[in-house]
PDB file of N, CA and C in Angstrom:
ATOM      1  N   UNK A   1     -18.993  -0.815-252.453  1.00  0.00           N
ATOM      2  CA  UNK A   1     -20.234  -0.101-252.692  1.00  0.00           C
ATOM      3  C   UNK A   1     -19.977   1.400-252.723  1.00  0.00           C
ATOM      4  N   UNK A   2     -20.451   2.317-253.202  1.00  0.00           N
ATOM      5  CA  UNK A   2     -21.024   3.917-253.772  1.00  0.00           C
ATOM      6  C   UNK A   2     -21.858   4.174-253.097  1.00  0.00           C
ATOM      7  N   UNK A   3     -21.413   5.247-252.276  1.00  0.00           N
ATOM      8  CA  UNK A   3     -22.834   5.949-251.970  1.00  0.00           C
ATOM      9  C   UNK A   3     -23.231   7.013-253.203  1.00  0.00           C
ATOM     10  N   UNK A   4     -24.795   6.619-253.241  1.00  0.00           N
ATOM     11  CA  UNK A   4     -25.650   7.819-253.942  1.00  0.00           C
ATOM     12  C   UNK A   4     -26.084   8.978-253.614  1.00  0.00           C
ATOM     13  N   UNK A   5     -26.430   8.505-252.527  1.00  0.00           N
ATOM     14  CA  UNK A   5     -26.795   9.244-251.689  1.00  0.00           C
ATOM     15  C   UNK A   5     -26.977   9.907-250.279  1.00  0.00           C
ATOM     16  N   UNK A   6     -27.639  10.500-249.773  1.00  0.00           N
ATOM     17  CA  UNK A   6     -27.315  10.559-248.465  1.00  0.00           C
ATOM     18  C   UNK A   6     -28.478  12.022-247.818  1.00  0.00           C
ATOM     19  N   UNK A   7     -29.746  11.204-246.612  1.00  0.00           N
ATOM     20  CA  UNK A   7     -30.245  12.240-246.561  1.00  0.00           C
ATOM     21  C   UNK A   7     -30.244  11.861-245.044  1.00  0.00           C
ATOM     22  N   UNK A   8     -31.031  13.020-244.546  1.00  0.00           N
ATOM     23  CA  UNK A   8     -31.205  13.223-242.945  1.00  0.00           C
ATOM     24  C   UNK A   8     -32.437  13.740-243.137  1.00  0.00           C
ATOM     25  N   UNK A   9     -33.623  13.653-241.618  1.00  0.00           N
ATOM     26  CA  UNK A   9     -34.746  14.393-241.556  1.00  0.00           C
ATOM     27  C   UNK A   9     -34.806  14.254-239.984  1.00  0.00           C
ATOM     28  N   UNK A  10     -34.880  15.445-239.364  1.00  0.00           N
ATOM     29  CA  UNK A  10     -35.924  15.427-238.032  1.00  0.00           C
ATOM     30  C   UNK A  10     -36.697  16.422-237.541  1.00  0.00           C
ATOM     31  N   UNK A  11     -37.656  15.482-236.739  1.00  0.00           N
ATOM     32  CA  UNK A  11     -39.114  16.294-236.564  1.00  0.00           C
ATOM     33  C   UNK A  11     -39.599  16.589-235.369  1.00  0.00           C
ATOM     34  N   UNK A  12     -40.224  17.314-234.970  1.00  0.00           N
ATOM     35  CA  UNK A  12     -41.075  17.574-233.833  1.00  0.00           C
ATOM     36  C   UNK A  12     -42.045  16.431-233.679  1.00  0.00           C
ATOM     37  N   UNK A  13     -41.799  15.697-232.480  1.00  0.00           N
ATOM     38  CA  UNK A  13     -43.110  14.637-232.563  1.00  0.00           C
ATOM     39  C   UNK A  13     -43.923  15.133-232.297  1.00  0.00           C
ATOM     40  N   UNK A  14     -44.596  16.122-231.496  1.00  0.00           N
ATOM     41  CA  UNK A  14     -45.820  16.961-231.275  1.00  0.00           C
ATOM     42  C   UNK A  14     -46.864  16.787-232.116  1.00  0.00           C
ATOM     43  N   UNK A  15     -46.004  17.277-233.445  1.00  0.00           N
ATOM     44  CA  UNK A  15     -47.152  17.766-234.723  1.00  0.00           C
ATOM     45  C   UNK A  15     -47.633  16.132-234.727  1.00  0.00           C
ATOM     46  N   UNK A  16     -47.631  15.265-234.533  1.00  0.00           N
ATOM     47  CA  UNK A  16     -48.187  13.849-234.828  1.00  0.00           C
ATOM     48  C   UNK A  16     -49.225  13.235-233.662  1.00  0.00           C
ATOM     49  N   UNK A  17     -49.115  14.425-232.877  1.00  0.00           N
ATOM     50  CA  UNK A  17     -50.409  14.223-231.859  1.00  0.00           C
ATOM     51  C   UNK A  17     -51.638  14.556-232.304  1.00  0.00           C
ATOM     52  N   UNK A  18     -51.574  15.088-233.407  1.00  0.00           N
ATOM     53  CA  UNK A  18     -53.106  15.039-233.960  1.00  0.00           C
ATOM     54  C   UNK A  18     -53.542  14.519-235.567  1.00  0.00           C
ATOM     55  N   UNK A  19     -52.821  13.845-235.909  1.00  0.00           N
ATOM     56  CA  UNK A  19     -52.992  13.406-236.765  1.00  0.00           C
ATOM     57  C   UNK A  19     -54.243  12.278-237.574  1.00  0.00           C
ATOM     58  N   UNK A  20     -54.813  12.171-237.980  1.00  0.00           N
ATOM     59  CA  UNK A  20     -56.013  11.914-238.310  1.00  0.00           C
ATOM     60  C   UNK A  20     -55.620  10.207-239.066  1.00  0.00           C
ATOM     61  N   UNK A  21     -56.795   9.633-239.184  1.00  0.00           N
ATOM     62  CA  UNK A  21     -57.156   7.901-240.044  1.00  0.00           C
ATOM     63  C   UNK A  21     -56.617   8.266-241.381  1.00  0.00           C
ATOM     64  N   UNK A  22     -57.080   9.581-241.958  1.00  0.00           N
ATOM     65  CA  UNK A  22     -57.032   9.434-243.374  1.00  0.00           C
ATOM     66  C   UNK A  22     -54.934   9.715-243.897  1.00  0.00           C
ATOM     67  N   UNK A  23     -54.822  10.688-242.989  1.00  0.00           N
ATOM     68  CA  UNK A  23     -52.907  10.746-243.034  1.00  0.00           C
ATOM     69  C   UNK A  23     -52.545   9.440-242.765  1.00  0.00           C
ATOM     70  N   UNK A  24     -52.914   8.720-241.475  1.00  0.00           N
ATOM     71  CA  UNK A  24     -52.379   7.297-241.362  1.00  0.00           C
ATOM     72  C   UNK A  24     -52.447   6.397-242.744  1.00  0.00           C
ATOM     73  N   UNK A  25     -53.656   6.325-243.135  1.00  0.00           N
ATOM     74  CA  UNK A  25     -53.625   5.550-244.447  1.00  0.00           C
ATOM     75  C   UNK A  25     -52.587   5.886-245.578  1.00  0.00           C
ATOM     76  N   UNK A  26     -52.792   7.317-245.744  1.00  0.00           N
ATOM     77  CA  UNK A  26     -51.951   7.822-246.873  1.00  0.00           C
ATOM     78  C   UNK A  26     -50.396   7.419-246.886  1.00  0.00           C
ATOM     79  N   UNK A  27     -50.040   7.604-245.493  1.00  0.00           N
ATOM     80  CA  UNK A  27     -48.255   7.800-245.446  1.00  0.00           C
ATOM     81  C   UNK A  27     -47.910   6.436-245.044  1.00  0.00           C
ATOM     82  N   UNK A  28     -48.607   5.752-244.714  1.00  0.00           N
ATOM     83  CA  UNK A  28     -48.343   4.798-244.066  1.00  0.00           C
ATOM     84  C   UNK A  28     -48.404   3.234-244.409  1.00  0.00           C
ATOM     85  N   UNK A  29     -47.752   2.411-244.496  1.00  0.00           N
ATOM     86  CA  UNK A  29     -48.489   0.765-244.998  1.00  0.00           C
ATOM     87  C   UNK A  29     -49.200   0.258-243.722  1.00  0.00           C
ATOM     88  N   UNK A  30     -50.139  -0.638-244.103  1.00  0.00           N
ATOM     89  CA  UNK A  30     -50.634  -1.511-242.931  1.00  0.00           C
ATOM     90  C   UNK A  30     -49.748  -2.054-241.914  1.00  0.00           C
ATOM     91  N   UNK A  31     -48.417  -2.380-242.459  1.00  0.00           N
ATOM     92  CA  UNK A  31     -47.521  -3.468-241.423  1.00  0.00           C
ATOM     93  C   UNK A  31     -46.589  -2.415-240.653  1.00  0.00           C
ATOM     94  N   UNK A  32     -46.674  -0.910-241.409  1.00  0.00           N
ATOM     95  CA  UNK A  32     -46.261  -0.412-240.328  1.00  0.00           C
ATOM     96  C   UNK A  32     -47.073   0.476-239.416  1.00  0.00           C
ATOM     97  N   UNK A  33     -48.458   0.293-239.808  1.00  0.00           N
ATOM     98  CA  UNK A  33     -49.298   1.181-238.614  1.00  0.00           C
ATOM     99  C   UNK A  33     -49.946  -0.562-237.963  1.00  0.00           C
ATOM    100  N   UNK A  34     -49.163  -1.175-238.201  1.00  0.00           N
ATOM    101  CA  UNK A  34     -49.405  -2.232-236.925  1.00  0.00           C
ATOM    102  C   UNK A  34     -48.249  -2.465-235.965  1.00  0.00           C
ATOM    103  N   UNK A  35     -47.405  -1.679-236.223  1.00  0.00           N
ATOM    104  CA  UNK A  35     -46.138  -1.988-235.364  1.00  0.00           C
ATOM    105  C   UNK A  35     -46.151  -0.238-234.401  1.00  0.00           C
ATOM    106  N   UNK A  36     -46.829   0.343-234.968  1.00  0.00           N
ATOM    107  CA  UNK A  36     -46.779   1.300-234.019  1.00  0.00           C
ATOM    108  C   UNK A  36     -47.144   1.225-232.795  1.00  0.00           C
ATOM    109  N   UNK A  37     -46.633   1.774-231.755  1.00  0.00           N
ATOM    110  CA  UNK A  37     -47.451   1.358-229.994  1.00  0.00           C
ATOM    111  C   UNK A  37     -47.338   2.927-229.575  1.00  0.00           C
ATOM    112  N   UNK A  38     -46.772   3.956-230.304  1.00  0.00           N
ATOM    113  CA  UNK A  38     -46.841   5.630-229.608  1.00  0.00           C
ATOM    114  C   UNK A  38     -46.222   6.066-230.393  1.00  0.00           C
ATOM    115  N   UNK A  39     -46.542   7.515-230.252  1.00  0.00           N
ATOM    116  CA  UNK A  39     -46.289   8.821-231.466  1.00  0.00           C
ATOM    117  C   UNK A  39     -44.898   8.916-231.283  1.00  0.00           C
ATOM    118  N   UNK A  40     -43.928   8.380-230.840  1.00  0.00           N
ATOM    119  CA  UNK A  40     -42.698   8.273-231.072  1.00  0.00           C
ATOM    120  C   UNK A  40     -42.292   7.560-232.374  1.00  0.00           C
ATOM    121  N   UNK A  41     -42.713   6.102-232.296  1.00  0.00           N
ATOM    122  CA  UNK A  41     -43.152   5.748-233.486  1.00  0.00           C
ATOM    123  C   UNK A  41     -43.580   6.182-234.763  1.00  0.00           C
ATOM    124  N   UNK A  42     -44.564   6.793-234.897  1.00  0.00           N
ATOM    125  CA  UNK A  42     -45.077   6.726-236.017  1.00  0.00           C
ATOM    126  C   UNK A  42     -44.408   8.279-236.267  1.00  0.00           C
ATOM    127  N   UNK A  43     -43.649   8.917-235.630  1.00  0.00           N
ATOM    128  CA  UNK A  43     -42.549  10.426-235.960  1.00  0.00           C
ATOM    129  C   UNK A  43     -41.150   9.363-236.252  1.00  0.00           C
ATOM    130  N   UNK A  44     -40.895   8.694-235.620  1.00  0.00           N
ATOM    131  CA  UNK A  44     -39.452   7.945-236.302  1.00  0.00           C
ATOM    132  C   UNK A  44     -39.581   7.294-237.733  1.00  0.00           C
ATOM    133  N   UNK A  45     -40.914   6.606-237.731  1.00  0.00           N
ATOM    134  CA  UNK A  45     -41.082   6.101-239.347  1.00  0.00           C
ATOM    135  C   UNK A  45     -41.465   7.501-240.088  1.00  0.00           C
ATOM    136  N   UNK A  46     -42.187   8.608-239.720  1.00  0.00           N
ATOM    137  CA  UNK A  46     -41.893   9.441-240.962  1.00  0.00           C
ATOM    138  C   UNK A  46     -40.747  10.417-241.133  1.00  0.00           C
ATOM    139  N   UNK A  47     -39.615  10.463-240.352  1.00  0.00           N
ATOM    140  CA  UNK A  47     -38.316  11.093-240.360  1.00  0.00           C
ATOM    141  C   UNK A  47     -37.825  10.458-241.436  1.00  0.00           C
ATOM    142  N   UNK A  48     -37.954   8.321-240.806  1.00  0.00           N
ATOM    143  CA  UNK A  48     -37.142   7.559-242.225  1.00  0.00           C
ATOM    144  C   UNK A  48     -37.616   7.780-243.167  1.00  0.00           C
ATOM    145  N   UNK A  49     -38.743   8.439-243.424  1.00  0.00           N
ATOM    146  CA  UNK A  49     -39.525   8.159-244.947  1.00  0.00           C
ATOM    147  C   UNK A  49     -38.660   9.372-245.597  1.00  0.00           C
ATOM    148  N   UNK A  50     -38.507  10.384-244.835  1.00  0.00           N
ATOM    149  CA  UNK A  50     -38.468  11.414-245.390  1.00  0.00           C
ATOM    150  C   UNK A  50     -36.957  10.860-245.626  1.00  0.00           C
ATOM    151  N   UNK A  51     -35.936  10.729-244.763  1.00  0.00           N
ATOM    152  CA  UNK A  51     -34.405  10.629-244.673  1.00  0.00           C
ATOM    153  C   UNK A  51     -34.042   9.813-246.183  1.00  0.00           C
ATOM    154  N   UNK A  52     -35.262   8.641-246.359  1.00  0.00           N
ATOM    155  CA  UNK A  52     -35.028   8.109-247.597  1.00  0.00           C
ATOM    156  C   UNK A  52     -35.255   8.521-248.822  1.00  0.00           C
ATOM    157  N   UNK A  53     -36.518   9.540-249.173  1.00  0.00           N
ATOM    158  CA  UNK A  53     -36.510   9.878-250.262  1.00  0.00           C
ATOM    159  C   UNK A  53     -35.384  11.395-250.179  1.00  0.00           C
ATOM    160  N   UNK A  54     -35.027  11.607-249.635  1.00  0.00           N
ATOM    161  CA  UNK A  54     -33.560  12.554-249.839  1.00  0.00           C
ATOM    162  C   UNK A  54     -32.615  11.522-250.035  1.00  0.00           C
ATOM    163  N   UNK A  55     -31.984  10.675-249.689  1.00  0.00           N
ATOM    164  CA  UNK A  55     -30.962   9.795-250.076  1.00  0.00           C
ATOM    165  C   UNK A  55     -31.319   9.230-251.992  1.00  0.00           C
ATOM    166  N   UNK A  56     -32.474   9.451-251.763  1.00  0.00           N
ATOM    167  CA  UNK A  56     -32.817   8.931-253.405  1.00  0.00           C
ATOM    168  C   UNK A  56     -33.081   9.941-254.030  1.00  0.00           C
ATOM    169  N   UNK A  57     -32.719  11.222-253.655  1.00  0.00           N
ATOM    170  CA  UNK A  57     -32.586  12.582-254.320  1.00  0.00           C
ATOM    171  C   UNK A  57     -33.840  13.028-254.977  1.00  0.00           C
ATOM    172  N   UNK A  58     -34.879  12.870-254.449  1.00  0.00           N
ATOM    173  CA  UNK A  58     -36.314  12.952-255.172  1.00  0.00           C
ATOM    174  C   UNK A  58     -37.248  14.076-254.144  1.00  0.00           C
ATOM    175  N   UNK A  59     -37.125  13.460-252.963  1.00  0.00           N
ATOM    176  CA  UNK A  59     -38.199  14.395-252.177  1.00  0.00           C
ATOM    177  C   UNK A  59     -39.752  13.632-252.713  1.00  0.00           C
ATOM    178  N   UNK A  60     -40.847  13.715-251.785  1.00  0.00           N
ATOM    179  CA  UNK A  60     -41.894  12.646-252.547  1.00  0.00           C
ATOM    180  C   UNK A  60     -42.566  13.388-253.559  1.00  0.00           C
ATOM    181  N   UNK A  61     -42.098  14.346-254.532  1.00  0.00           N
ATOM    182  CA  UNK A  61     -42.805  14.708-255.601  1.00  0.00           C
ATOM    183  C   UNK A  61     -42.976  13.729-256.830  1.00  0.00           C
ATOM    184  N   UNK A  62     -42.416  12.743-256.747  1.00  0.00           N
ATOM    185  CA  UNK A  62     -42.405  11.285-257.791  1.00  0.00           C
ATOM    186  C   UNK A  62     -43.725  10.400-256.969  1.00  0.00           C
ATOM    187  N   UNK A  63     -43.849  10.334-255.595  1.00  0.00           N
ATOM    188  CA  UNK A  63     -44.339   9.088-255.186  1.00  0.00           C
ATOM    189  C   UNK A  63     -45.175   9.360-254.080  1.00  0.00           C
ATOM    190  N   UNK A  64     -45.585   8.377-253.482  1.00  0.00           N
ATOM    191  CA  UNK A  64     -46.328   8.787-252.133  1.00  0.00           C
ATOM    192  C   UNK A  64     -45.274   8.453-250.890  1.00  0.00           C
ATOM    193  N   UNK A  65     -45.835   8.860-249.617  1.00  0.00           N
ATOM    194  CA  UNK A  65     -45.041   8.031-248.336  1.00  0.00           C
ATOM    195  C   UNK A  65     -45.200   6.587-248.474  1.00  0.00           C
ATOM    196  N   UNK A  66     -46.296   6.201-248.720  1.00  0.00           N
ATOM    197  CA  UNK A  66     -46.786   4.701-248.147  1.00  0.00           C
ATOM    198  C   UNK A  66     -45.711   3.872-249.561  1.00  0.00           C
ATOM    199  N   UNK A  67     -45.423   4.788-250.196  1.00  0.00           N
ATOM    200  CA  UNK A  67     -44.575   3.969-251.519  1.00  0.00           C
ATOM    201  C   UNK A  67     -43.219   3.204-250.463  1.00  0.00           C
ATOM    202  N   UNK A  68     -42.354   4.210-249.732  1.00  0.00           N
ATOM    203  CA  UNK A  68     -41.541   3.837-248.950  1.00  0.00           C
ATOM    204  C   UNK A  68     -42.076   2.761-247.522  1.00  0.00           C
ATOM    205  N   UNK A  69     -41.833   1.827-247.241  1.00  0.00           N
ATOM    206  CA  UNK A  69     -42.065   1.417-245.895  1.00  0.00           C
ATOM    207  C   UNK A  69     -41.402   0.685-245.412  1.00  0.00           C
ATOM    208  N   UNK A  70     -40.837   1.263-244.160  1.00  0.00           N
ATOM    209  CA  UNK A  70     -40.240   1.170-243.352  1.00  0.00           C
ATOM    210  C   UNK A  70     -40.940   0.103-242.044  1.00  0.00           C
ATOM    211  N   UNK A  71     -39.554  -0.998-242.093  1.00  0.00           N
ATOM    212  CA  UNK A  71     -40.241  -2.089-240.841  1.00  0.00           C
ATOM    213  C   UNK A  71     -38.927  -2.660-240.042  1.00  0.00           C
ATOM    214  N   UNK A  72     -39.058  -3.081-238.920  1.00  0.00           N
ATOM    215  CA  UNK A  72     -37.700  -3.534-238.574  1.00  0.00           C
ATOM    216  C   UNK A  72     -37.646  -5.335-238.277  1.00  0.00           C
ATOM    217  N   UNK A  73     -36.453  -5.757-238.340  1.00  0.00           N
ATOM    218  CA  UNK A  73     -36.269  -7.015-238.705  1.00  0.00           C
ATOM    219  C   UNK A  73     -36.063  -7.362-237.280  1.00  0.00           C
ATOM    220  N   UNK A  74     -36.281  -8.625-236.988  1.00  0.00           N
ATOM    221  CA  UNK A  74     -35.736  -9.322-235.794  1.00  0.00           C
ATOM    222  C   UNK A  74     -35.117  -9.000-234.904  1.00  0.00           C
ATOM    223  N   UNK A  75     -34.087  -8.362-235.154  1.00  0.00           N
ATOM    224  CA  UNK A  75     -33.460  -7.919-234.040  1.00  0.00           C
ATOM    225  C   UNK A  75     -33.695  -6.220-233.577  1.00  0.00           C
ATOM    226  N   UNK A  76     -34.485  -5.885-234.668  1.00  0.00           N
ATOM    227  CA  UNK A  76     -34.682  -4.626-234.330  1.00  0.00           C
ATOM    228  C   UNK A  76     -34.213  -3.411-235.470  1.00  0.00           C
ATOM    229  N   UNK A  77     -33.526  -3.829-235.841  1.00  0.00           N
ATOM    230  CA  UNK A  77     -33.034  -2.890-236.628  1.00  0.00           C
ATOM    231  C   UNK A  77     -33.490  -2.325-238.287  1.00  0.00           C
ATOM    232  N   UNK A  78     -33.627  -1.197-238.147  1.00  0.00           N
ATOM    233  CA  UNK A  78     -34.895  -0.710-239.666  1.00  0.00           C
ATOM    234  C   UNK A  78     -34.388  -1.053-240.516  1.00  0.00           C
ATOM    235  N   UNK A  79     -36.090  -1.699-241.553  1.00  0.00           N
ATOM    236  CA  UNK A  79     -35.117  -2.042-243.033  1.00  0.00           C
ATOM    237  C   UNK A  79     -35.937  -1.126-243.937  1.00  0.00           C
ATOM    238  N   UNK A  80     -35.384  -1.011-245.229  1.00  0.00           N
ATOM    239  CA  UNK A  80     -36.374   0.006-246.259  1.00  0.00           C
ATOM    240  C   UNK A  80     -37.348  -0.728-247.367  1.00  0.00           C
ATOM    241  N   UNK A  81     -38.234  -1.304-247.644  1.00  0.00           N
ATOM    242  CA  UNK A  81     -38.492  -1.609-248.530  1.00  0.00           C
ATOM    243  C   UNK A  81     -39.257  -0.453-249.867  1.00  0.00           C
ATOM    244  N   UNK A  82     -38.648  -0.376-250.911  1.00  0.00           N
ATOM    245  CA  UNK A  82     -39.771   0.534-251.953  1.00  0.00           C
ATOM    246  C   UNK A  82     -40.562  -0.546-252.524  1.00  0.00           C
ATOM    247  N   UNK A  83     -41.620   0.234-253.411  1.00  0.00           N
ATOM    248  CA  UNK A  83     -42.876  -0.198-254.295  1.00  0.00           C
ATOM    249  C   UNK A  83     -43.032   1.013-254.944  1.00  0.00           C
ATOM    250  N   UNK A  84     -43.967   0.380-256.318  1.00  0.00           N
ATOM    251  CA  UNK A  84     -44.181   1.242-257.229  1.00  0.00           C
ATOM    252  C   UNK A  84     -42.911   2.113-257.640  1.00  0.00           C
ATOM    253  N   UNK A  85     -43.619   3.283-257.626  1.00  0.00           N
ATOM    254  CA  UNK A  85     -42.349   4.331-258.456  1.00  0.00           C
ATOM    255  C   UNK A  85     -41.303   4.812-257.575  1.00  0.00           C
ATOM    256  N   UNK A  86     -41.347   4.796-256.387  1.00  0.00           N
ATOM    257  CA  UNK A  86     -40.083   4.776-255.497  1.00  0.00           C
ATOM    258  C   UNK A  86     -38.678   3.470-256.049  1.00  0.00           C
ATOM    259  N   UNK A  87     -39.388   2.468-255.517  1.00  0.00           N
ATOM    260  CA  UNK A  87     -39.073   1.025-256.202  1.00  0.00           C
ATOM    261  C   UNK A  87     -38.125   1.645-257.981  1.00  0.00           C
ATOM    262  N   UNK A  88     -38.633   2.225-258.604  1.00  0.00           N
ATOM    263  CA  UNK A  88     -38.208   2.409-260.079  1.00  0.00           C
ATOM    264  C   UNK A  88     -37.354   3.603-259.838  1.00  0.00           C
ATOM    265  N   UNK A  89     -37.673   4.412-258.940  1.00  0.00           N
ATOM    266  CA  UNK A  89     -36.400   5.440-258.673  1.00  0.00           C
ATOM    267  C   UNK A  89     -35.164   5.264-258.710  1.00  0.00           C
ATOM    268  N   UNK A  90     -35.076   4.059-257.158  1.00  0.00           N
ATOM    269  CA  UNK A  90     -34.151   3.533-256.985  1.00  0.00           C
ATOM    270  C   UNK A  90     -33.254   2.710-258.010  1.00  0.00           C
ATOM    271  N   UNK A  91     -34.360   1.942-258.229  1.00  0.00           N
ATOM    272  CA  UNK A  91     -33.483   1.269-259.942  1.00  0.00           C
ATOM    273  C   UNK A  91     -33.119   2.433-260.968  1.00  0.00           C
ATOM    274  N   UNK A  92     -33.617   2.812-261.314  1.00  0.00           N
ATOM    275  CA  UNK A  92     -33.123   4.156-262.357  1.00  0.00           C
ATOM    276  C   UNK A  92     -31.274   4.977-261.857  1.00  0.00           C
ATOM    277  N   UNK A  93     -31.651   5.029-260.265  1.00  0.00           N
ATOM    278  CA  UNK A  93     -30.368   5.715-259.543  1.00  0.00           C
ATOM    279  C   UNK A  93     -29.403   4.420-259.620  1.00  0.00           C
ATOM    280  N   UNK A  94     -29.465   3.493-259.977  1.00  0.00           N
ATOM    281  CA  UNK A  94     -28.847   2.114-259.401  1.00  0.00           C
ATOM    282  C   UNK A  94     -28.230   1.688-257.752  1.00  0.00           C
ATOM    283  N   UNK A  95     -29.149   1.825-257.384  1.00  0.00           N
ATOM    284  CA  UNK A  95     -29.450   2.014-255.805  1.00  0.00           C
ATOM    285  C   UNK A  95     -29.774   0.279-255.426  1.00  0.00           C
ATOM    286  N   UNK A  96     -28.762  -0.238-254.743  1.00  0.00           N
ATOM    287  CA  UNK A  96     -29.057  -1.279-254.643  1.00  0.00           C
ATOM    288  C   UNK A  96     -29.171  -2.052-252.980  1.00  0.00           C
ATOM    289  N   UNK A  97     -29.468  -0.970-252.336  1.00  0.00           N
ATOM    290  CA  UNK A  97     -28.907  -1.140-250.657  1.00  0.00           C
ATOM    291  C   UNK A  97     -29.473   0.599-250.040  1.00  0.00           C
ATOM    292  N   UNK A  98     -30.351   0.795-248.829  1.00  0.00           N
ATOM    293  CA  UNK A  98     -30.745   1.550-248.456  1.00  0.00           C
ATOM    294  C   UNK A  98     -30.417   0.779-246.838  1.00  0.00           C
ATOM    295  N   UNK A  99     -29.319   2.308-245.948  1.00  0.00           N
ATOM    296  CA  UNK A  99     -29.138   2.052-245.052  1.00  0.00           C
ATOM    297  C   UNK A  99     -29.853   3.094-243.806  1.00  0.00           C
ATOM    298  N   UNK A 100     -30.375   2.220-242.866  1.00  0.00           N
ATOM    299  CA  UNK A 100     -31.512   3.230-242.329  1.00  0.00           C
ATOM    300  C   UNK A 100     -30.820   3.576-240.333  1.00  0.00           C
ATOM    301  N   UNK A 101     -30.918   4.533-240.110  1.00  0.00           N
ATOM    302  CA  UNK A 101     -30.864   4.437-238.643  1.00  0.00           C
ATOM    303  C   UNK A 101     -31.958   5.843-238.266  1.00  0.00           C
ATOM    304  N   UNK A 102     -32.545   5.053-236.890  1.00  0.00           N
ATOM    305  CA  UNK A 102     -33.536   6.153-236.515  1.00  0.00           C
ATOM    306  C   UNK A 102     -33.428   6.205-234.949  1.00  0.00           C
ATOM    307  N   UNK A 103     -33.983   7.602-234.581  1.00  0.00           N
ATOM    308  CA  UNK A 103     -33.721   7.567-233.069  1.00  0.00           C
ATOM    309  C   UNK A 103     -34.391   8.865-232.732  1.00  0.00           C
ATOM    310  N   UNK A 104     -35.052   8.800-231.314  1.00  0.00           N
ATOM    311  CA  UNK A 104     -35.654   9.435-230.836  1.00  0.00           C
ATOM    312  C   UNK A 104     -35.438  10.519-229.799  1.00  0.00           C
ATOM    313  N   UNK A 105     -36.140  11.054-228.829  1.00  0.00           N
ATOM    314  CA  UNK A 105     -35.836  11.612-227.636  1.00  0.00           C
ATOM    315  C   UNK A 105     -37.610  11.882-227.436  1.00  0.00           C
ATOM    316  N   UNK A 106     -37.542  12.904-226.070  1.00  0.00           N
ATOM    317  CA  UNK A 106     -38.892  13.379-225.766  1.00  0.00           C
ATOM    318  C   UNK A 106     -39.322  14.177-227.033  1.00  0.00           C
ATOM    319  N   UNK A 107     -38.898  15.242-227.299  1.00  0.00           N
ATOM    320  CA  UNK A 107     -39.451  16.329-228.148  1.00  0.00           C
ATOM    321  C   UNK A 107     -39.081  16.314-229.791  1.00  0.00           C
ATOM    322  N   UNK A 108     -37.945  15.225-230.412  1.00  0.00           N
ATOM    323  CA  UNK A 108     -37.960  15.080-231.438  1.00  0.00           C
ATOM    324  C   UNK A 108     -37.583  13.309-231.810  1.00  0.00           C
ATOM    325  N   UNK A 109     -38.005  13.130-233.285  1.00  0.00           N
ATOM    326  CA  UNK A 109     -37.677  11.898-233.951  1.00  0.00           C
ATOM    327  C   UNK A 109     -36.558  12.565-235.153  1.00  0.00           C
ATOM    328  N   UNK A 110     -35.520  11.667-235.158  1.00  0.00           N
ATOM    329  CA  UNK A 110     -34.556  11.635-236.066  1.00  0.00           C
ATOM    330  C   UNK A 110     -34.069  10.874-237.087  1.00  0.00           C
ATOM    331  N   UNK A 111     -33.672  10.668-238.251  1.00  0.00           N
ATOM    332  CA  UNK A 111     -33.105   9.653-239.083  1.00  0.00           C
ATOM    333  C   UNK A 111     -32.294   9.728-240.114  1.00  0.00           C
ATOM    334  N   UNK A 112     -31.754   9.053-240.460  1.00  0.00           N
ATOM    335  CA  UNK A 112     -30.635   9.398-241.423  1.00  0.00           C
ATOM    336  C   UNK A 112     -30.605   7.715-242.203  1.00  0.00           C
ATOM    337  N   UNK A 113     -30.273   8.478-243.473  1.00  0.00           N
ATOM    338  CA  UNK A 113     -30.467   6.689-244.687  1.00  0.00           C
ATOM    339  C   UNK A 113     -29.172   7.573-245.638  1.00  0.00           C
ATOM    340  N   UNK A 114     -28.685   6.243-245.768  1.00  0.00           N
ATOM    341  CA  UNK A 114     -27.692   6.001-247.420  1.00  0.00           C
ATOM    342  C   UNK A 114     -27.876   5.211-247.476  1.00  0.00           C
ATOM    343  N   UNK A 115     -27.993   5.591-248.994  1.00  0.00           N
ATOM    344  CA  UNK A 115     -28.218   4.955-250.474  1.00  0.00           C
ATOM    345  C   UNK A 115     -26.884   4.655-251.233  1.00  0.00           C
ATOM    346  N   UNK A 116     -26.685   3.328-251.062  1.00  0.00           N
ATOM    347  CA  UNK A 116     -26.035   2.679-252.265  1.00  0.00           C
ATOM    348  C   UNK A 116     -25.953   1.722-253.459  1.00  0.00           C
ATOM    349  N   UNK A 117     -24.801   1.846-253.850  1.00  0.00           N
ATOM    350  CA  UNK A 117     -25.195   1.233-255.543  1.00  0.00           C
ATOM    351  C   UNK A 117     -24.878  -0.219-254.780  1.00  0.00           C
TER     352      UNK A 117
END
């Protein structure tokens, strides 16, 4: 496999202490504002969002957040799914594998994704 890409993002979880219904909807899918249990959370899924659309070299000026969503599998560990025009990004880049790791502390959320063919 090729990497395509390769991004990083981290954030102040703070700023997500006030965040409002209508941002939740926007950035977010249903299955992952049901897995949230604290603003650690929902700052680690938007680090990955972000970590991923840099690995897909776009930044979300093509797409929305909620295009990307981020969920973790069984054992825990994050997976990426796209839709819509994220989804067609990736195909366009021939991106066939998005690798996700995320991690926290008190005062920030972190993440980092590659993208390969």
């Amino acid at each position: 496999m090729e990497i395509i890409g390769i991004g990083t993002d981290i954030i102040e979880i703070e700023r997500f202490k006030t965040v409002n219904e209508a941002f939740m909807q926007r950035c977010f899918t249903k299955r992952e504002r049901e897995r949230f249990k604290n603003i650690e959370n929902i700052a680690g899924c938007f680090a990955a969002k972000e970590a991923v659309v840099k690995a897909l070299g776009t930044g979300f000026s093509n797409f929305r957040p909620s295009n990307v969503e981020i969920v973790h599998n069984e054992a825990g560990k994050p997976e990426v799914t796209l839709y819509a025009s994220a989804a067609k990004t990736a195909e366009t880049a021939k991106i066939k594998k998005i690798m996700l790791s995320i991690s926290h502390c008190k005062t920030y959320a972190t993440a980092t994704a590659i993208a390969q063919s």
